[in-house]
PDB file of N, CA and C in Angstrom:
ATOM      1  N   UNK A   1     -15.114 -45.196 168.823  1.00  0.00           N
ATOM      2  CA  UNK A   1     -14.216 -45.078 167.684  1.00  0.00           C
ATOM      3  C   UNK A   1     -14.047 -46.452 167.044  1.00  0.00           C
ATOM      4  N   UNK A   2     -14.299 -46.718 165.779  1.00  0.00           N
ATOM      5  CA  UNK A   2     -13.844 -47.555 165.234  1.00  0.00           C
ATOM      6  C   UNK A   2     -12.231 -48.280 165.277  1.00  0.00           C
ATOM      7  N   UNK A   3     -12.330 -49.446 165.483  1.00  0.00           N
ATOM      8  CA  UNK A   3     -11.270 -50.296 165.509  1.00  0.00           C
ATOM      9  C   UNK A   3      -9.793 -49.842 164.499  1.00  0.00           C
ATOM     10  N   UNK A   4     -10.495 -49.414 162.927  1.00  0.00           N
ATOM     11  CA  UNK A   4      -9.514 -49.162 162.118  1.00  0.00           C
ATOM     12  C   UNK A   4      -9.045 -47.846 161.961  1.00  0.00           C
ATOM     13  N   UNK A   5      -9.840 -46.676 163.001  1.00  0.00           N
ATOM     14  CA  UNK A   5      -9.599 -45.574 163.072  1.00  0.00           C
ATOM     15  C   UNK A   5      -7.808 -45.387 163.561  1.00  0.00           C
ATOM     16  N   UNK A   6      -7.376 -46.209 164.302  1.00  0.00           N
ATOM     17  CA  UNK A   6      -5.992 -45.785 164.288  1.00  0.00           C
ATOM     18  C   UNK A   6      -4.823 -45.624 163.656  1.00  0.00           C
ATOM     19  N   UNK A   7      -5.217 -47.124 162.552  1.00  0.00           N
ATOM     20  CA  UNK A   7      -4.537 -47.265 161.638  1.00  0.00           C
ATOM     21  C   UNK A   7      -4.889 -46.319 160.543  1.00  0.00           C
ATOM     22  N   UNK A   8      -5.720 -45.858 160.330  1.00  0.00           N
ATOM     23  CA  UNK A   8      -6.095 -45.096 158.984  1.00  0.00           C
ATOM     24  C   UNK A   8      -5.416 -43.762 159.669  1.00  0.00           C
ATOM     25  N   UNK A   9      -5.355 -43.362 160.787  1.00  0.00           N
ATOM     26  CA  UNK A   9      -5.447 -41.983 161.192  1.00  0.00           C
ATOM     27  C   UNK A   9      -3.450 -41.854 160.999  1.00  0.00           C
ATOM     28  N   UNK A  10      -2.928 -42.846 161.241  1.00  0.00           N
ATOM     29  CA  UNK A  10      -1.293 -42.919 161.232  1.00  0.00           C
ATOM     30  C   UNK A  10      -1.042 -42.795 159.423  1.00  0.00           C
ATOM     31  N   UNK A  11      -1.865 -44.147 158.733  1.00  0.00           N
ATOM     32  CA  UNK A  11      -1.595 -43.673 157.451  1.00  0.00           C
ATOM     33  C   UNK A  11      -1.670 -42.059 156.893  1.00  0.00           C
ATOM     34  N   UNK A  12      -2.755 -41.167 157.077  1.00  0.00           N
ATOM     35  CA  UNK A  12      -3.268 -40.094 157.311  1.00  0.00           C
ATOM     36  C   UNK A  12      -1.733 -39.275 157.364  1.00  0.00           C
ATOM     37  N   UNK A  13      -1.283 -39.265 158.409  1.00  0.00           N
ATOM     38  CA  UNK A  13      -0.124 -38.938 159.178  1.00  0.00           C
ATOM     39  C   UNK A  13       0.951 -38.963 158.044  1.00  0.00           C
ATOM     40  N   UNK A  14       1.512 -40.574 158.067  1.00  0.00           N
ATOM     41  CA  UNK A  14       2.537 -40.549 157.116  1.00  0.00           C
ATOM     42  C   UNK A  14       2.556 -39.886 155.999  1.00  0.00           C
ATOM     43  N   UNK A  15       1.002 -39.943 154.791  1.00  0.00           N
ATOM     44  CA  UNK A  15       1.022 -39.209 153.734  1.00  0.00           C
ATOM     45  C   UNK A  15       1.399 -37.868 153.818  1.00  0.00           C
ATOM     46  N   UNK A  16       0.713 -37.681 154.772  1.00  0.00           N
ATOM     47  CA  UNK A  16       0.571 -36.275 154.928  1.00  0.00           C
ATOM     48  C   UNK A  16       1.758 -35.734 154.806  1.00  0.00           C
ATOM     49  N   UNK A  17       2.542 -36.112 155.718  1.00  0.00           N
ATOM     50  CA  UNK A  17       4.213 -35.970 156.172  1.00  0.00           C
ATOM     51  C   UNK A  17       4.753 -35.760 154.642  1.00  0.00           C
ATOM     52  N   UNK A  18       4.862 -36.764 153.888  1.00  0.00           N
ATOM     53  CA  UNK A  18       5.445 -37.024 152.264  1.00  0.00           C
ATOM     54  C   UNK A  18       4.609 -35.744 151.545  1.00  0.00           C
ATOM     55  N   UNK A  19       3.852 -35.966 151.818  1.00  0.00           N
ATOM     56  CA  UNK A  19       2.927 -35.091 150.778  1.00  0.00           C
ATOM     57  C   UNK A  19       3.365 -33.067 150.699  1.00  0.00           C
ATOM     58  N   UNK A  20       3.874 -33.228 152.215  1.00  0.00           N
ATOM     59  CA  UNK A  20       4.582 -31.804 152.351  1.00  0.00           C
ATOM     60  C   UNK A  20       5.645 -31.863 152.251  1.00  0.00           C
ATOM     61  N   UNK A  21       6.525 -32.971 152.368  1.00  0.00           N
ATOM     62  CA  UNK A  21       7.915 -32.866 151.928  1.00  0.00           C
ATOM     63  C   UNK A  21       8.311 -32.632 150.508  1.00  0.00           C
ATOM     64  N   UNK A  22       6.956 -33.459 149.631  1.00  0.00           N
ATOM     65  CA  UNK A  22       7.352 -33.428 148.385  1.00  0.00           C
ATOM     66  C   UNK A  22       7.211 -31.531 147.799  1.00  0.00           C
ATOM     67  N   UNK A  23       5.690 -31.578 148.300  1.00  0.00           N
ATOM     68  CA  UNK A  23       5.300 -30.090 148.352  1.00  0.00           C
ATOM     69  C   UNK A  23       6.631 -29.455 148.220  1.00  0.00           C
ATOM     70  N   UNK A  24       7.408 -29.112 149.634  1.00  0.00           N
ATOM     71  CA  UNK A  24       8.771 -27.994 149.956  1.00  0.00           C
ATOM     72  C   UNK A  24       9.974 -28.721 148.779  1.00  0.00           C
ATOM     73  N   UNK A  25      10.326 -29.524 148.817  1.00  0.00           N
ATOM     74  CA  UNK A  25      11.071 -30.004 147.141  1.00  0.00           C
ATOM     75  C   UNK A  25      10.865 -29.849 146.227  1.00  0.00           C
ATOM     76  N   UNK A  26       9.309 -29.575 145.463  1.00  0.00           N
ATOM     77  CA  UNK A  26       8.737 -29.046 144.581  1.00  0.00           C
ATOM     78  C   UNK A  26       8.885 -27.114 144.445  1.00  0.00           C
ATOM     79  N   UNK A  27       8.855 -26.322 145.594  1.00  0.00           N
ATOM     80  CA  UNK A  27       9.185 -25.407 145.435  1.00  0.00           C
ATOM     81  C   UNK A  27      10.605 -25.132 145.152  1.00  0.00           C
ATOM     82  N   UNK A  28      11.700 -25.437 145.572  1.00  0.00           N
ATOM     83  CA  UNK A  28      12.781 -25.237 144.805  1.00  0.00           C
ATOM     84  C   UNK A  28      13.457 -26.197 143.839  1.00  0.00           C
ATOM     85  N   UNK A  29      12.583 -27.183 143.557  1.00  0.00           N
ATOM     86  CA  UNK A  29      12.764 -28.032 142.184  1.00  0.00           C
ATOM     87  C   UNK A  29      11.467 -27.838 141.263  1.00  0.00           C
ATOM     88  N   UNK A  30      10.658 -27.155 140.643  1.00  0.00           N
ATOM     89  CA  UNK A  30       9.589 -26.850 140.061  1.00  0.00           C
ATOM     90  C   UNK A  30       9.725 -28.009 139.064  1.00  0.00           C
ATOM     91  N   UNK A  31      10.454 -28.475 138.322  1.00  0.00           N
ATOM     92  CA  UNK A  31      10.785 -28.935 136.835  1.00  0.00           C
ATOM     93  C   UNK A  31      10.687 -30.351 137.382  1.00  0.00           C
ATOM     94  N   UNK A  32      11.515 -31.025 138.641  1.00  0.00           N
ATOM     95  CA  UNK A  32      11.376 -32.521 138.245  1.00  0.00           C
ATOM     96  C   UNK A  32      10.328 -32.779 138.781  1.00  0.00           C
ATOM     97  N   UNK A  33       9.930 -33.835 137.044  1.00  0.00           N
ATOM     98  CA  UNK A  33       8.903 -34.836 136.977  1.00  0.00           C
ATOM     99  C   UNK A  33       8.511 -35.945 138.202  1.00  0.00           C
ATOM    100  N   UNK A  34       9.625 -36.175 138.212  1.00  0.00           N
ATOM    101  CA  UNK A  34       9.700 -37.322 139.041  1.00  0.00           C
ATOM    102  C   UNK A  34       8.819 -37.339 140.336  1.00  0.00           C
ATOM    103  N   UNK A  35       9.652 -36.219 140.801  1.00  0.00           N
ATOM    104  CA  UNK A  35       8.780 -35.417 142.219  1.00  0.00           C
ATOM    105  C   UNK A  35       7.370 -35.120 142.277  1.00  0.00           C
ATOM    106  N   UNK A  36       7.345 -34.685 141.097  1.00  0.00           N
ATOM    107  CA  UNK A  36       5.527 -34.457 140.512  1.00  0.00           C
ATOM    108  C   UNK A  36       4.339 -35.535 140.907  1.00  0.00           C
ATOM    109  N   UNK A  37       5.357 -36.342 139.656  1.00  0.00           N
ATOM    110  CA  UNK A  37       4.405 -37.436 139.927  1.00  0.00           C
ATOM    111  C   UNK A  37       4.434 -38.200 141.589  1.00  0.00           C
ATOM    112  N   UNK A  38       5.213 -38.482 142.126  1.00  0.00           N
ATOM    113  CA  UNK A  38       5.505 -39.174 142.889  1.00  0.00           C
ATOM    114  C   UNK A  38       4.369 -37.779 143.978  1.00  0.00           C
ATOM    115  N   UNK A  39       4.162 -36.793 144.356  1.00  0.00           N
ATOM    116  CA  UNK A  39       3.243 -35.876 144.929  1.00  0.00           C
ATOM    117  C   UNK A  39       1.860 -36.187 144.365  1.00  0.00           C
ATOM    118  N   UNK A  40       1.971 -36.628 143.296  1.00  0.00           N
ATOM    119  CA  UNK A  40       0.066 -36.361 142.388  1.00  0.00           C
ATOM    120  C   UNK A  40      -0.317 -37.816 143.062  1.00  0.00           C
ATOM    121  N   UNK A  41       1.174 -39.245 143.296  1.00  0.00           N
ATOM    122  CA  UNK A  41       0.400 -40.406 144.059  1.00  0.00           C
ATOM    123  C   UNK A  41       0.033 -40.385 144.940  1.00  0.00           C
ATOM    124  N   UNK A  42       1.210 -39.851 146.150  1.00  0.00           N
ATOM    125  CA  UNK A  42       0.782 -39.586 147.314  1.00  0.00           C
ATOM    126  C   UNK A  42      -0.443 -38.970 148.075  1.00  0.00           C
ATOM    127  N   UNK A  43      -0.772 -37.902 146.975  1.00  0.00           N
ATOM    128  CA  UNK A  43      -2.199 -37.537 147.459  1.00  0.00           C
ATOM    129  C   UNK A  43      -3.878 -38.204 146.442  1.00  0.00           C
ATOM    130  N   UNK A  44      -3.030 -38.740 145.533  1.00  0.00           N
ATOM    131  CA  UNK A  44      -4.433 -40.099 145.306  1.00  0.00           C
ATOM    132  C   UNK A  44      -4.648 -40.359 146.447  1.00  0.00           C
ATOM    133  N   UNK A  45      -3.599 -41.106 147.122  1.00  0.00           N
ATOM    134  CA  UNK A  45      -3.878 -42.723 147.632  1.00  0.00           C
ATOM    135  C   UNK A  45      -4.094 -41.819 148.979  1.00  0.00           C
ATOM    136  N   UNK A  46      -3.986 -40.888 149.268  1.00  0.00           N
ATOM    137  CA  UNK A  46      -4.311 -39.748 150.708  1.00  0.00           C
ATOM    138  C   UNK A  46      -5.826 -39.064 150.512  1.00  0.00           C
ATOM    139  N   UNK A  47      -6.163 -39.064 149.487  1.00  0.00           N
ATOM    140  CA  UNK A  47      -7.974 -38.444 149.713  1.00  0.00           C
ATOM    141  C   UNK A  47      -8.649 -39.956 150.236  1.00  0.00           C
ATOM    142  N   UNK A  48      -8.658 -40.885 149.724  1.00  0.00           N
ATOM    143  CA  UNK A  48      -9.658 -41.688 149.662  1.00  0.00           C
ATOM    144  C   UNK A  48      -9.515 -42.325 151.026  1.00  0.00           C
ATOM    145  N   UNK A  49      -8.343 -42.432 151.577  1.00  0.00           N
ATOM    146  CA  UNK A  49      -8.118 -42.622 153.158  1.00  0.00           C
ATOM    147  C   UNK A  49      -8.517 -41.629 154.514  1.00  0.00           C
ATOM    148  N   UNK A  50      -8.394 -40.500 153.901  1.00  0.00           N
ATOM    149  CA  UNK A  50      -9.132 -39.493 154.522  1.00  0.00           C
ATOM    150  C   UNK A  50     -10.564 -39.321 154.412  1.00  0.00           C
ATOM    151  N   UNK A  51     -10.822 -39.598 153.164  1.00  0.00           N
ATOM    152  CA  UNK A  51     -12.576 -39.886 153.206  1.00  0.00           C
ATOM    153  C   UNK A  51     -13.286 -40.592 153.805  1.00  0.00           C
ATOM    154  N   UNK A  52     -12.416 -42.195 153.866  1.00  0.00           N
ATOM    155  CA  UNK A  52     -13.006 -42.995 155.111  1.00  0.00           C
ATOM    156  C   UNK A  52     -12.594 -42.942 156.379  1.00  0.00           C
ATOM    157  N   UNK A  53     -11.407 -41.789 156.608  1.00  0.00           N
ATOM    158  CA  UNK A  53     -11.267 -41.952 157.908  1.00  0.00           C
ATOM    159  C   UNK A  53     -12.466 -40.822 158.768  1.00  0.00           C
ATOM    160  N   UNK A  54     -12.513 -39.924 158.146  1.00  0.00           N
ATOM    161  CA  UNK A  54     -13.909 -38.874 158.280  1.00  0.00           C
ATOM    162  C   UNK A  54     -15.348 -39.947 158.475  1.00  0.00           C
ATOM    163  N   UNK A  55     -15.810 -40.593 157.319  1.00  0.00           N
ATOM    164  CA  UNK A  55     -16.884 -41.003 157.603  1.00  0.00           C
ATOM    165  C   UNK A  55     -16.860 -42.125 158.445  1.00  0.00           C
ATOM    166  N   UNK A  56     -15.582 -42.666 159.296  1.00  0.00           N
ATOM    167  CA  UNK A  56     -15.725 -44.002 160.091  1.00  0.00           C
ATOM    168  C   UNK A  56     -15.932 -43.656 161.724  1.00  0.00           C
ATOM    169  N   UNK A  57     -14.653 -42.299 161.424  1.00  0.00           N
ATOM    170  CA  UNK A  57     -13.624 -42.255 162.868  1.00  0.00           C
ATOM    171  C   UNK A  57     -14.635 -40.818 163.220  1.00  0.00           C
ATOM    172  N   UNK A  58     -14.214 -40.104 162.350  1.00  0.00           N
ATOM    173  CA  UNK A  58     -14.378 -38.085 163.017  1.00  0.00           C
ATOM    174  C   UNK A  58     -13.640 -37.269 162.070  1.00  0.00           C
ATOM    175  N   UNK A  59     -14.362 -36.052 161.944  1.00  0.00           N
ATOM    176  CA  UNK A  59     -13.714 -34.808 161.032  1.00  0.00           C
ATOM    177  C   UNK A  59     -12.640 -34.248 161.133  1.00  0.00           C
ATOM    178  N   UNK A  60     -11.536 -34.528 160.296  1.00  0.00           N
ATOM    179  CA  UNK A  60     -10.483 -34.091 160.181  1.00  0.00           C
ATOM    180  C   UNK A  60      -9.951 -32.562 160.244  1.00  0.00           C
ATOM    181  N   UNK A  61     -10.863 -32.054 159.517  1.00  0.00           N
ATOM    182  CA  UNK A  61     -11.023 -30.601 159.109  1.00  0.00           C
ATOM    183  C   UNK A  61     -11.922 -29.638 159.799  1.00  0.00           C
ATOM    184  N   UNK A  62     -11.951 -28.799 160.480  1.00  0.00           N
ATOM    185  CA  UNK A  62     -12.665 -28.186 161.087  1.00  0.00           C
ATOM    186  C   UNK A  62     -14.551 -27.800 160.432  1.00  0.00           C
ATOM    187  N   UNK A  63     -14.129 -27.664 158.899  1.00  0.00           N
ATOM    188  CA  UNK A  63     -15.088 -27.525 157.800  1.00  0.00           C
ATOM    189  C   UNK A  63     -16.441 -29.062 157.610  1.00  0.00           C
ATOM    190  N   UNK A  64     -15.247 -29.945 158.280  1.00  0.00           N
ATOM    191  CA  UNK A  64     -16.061 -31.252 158.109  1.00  0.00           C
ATOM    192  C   UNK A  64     -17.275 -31.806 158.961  1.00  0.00           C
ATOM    193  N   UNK A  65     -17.286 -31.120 160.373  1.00  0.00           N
ATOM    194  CA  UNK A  65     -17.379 -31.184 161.480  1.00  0.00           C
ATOM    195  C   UNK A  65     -19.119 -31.082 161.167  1.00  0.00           C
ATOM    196  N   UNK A  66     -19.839 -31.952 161.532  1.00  0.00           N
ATOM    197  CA  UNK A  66     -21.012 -31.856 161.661  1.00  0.00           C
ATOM    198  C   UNK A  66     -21.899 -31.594 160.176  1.00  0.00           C
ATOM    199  N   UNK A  67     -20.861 -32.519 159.272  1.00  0.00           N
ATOM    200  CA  UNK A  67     -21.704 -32.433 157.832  1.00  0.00           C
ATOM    201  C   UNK A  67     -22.093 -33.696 157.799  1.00  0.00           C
ATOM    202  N   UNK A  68     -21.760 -34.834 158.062  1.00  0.00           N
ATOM    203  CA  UNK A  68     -22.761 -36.284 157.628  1.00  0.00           C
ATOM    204  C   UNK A  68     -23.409 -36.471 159.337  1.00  0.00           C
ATOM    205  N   UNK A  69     -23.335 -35.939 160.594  1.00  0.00           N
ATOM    206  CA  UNK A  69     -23.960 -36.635 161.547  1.00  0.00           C
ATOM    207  C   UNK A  69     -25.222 -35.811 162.021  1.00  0.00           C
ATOM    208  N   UNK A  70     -25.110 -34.418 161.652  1.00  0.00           N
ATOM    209  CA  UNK A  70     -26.396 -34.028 161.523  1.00  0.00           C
ATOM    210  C   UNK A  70     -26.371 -32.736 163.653  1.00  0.00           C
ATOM    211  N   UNK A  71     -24.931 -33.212 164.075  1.00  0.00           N
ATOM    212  CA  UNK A  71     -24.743 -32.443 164.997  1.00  0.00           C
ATOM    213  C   UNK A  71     -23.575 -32.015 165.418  1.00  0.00           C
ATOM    214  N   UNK A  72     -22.933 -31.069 165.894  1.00  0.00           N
ATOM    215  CA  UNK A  72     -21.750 -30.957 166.289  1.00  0.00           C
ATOM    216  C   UNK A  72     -21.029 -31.772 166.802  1.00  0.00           C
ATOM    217  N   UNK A  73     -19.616 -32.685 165.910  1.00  0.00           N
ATOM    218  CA  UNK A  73     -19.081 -33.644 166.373  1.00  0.00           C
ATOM    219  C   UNK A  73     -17.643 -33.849 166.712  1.00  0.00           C
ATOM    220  N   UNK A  74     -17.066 -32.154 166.825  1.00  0.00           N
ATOM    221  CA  UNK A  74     -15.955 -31.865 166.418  1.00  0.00           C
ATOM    222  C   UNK A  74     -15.158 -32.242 167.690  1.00  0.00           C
ATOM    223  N   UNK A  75     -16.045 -32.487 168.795  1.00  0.00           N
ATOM    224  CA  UNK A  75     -15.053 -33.144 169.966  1.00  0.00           C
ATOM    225  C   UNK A  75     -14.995 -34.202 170.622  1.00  0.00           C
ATOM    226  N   UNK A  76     -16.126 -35.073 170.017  1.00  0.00           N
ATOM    227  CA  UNK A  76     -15.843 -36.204 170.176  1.00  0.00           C
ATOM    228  C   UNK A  76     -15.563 -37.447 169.922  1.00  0.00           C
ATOM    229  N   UNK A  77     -14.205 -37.445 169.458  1.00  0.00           N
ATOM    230  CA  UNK A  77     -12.871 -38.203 169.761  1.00  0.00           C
ATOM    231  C   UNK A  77     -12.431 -37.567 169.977  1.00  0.00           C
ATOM    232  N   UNK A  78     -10.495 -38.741 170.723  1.00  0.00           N
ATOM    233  CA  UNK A  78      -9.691 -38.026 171.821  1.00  0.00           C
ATOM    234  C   UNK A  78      -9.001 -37.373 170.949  1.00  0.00           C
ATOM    235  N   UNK A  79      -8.891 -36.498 172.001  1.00  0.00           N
ATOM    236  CA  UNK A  79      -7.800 -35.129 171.155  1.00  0.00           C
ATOM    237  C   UNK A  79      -6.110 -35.840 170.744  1.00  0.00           C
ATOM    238  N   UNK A  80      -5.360 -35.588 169.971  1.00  0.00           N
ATOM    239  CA  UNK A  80      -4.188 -36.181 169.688  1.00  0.00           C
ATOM    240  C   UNK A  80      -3.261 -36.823 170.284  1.00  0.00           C
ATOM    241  N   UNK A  81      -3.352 -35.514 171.432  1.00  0.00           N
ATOM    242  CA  UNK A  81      -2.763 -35.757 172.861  1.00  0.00           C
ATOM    243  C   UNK A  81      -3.072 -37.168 174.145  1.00  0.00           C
ATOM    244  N   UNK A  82      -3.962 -37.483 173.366  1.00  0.00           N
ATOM    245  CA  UNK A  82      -4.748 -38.139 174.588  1.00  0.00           C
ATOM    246  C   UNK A  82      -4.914 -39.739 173.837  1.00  0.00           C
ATOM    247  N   UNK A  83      -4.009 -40.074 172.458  1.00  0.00           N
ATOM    248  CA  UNK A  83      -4.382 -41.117 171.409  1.00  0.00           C
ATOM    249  C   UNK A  83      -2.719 -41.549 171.626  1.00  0.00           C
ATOM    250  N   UNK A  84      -3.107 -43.080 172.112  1.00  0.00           N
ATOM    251  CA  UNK A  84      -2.053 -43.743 171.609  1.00  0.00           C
ATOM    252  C   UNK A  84      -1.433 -43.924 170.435  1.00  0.00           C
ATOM    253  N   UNK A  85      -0.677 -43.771 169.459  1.00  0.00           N
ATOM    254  CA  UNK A  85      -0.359 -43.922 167.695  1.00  0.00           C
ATOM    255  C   UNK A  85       0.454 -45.731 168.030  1.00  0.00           C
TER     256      UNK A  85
END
């Protein structure tokens, strides 16, 4: 595993976290802007970290799993459980 895989994988984490909070605030606030935008950043700055955390670390997504290495790679890295944060 790459060195920066931990840190990218926590950033990963945090967005993620925001990114559904804003999500569930957005359903019973539809109208503010604010929230909008502040959701449309959070998941900018969340693809392109996930893109390199896929092509550095391992597939995030079950879908991802064995598309750039050419073999089934979906288990090796440690399972969540087994990763210091």
């Amino acid at each position: 595993m790459n060195g920066n895989c931990p840190t990218l994988l926590r950033q990963i984490m945090e967005l993620s976290f925001t990114s559904l909070e804003l999500a569930l605030f957005l359903d019973t606030h539809p109208g503010c802007q604010d929230a909008l935008s502040d959701f449309r950043r959070v998941n900018e700055k969340l693809r392109p970290i996930m893109d390199e955390y896929q092509r550095a670390c391992a597939p995030l997504v079950l879908s991802e799993a064995g598309m750039n290495t050419g073999r089934w790679n979906w288990i090796d890295e440690p399972w969540p459980w087994e990763m210091n944060y």
